[in-house]
PDB file of N, CA and C in Angstrom:
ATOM      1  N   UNK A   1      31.690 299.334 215.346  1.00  0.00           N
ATOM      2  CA  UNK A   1      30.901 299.394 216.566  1.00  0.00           C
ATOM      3  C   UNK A   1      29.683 298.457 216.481  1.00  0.00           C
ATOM      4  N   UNK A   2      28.680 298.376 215.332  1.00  0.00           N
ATOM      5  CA  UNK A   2      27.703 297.800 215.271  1.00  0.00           C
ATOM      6  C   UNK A   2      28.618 296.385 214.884  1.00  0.00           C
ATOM      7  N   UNK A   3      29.623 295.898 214.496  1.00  0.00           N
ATOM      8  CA  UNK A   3      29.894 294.079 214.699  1.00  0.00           C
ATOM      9  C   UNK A   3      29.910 293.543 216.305  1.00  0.00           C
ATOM     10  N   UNK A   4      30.403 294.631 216.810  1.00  0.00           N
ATOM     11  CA  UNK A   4      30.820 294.241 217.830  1.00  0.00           C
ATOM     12  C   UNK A   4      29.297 294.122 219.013  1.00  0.00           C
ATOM     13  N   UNK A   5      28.500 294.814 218.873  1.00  0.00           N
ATOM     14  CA  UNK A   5      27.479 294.843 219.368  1.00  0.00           C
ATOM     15  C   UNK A   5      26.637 293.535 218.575  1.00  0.00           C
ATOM     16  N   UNK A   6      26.381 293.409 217.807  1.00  0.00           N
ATOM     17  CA  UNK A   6      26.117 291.687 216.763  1.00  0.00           C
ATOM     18  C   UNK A   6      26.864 290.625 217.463  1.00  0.00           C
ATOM     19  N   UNK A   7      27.896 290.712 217.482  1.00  0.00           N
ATOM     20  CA  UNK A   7      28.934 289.647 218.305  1.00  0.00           C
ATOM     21  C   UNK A   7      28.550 289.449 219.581  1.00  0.00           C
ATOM     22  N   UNK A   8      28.457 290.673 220.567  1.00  0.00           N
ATOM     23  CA  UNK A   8      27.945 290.137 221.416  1.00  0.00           C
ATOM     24  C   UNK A   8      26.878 289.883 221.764  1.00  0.00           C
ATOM     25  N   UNK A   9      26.203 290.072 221.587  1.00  0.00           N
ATOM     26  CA  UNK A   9      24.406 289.394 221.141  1.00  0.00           C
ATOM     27  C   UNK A   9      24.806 287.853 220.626  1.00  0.00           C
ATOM     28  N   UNK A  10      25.634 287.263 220.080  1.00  0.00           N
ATOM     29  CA  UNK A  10      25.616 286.212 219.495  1.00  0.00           C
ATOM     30  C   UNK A  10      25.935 285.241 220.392  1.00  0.00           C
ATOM     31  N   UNK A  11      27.187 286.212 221.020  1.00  0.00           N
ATOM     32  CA  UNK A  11      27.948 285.066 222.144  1.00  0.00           C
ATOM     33  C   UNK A  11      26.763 284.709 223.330  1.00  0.00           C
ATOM     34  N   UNK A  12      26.148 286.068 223.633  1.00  0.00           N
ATOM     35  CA  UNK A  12      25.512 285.782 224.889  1.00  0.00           C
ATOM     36  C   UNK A  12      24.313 284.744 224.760  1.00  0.00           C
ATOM     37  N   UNK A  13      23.474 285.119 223.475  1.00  0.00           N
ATOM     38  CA  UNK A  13      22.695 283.986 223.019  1.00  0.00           C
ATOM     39  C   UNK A  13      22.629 282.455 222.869  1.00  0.00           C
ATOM     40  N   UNK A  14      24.171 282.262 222.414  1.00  0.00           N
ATOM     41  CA  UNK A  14      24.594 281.314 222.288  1.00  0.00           C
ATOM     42  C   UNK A  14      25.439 280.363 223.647  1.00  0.00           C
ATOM     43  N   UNK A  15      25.721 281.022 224.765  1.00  0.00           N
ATOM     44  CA  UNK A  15      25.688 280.993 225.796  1.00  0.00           C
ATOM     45  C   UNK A  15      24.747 280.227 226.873  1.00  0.00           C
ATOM     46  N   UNK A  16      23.969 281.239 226.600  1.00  0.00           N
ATOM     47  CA  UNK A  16      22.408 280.889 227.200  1.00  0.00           C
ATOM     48  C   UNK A  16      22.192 279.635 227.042  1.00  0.00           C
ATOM     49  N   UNK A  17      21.982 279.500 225.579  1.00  0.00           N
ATOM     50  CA  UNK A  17      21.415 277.794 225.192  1.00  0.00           C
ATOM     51  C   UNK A  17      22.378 276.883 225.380  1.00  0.00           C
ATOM     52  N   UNK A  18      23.884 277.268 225.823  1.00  0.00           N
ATOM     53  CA  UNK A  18      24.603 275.920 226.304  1.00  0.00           C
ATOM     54  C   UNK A  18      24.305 275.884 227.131  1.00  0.00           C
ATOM     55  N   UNK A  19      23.591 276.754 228.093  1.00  0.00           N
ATOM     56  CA  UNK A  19      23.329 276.874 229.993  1.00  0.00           C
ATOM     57  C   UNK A  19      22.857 276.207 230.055  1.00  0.00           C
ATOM     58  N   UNK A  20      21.289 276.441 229.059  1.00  0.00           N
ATOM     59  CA  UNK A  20      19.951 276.003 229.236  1.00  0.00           C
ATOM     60  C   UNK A  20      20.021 274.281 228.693  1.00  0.00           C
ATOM     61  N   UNK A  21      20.946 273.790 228.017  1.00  0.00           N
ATOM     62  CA  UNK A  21      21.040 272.473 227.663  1.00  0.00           C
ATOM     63  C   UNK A  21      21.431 271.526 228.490  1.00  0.00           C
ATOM     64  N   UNK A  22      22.824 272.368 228.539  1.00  0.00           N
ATOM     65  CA  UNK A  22      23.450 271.489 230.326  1.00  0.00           C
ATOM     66  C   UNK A  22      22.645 271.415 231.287  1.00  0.00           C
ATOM     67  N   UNK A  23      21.810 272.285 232.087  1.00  0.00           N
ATOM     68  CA  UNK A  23      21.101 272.446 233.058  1.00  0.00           C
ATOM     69  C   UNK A  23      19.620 271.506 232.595  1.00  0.00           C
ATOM     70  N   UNK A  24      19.221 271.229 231.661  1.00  0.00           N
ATOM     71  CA  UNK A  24      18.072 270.563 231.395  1.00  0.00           C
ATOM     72  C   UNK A  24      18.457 269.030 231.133  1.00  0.00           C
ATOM     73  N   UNK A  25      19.866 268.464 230.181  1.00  0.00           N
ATOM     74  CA  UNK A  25      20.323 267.194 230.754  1.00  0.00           C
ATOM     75  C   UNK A  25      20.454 266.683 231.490  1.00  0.00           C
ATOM     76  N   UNK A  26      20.990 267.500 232.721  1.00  0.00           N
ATOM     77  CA  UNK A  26      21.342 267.329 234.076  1.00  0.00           C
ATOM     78  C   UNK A  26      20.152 266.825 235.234  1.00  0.00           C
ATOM     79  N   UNK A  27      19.233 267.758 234.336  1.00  0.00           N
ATOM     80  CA  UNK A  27      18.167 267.770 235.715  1.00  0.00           C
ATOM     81  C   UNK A  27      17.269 266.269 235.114  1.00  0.00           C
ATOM     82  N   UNK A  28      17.556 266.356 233.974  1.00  0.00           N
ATOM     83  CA  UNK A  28      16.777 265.006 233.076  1.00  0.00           C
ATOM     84  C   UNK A  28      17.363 263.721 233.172  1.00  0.00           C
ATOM     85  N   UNK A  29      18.217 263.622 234.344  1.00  0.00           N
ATOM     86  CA  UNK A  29      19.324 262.386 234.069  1.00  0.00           C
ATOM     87  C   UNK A  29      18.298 261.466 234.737  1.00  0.00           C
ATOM     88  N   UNK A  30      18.260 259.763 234.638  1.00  0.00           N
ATOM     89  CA  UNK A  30      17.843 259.264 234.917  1.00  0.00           C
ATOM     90  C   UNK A  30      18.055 259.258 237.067  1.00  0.00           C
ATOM     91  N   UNK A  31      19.007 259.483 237.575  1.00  0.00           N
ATOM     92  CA  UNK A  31      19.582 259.392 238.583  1.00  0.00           C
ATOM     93  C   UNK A  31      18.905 260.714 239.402  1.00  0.00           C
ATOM     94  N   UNK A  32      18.690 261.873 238.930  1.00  0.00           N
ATOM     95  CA  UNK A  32      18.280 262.763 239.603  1.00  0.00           C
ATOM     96  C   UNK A  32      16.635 262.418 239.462  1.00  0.00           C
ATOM     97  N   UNK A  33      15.918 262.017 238.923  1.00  0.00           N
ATOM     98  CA  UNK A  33      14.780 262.129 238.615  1.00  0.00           C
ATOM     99  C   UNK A  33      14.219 260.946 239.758  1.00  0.00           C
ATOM    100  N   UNK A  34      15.213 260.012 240.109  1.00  0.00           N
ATOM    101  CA  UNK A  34      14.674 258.955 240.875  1.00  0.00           C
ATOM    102  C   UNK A  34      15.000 259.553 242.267  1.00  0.00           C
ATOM    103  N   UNK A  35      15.918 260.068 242.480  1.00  0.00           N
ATOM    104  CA  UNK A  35      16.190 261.170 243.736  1.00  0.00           C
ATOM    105  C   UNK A  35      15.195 262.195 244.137  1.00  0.00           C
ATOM    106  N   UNK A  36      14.337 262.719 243.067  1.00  0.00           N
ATOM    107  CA  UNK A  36      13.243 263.867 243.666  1.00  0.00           C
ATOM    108  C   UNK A  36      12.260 263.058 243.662  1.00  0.00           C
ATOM    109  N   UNK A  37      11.801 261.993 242.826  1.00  0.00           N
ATOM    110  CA  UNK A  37      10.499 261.188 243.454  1.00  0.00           C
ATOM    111  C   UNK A  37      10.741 260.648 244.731  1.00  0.00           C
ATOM    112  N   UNK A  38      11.893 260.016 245.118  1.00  0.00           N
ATOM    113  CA  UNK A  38      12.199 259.608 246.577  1.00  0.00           C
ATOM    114  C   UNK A  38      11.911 260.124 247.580  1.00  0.00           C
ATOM    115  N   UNK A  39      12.574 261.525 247.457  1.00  0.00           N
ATOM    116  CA  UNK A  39      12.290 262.721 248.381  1.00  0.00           C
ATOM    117  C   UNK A  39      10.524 262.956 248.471  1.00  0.00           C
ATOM    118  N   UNK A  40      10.044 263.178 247.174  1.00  0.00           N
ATOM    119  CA  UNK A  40       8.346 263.832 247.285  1.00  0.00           C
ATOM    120  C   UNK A  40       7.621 262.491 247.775  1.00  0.00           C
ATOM    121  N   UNK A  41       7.984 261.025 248.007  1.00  0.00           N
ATOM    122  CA  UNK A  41       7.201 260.363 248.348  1.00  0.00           C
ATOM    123  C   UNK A  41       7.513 260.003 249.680  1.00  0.00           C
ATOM    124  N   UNK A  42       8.962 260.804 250.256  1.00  0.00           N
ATOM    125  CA  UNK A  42       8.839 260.134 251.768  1.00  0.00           C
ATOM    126  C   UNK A  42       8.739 261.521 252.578  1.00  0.00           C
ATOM    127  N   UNK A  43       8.247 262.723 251.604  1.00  0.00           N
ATOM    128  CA  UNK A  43       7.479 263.652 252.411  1.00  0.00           C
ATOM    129  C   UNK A  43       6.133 263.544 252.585  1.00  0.00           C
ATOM    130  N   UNK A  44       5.464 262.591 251.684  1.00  0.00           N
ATOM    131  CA  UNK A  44       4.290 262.306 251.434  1.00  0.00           C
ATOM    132  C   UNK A  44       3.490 261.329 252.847  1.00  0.00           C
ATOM    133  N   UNK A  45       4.631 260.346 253.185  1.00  0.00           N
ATOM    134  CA  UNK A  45       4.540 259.639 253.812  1.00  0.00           C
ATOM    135  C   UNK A  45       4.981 260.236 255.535  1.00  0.00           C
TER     136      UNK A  45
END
């Protein structure tokens, strides 16, 4: 009972930080980053 409760704690943890990696490459790509300054400077304007 207690591996299985370890295990999943592991998976979900380990989970998380593939989320959190993908989702932070993604948002870090050179292509999106020139897309939200675009946007915030022709709301600006």
């Amino acid at each position: 009972m207690n591996n299985f409760r370890v295990s999943k704690i592991i998976i979900v943890f380990s989970s998380l930080s593939y989320l959190s990696a993908s989702f932070l490459r993604n948002y870090n790509s050179p292509e999106k980053i020139k897309k939200r300054c675009i946007l915030k400077f022709e709301k600006d304007l």
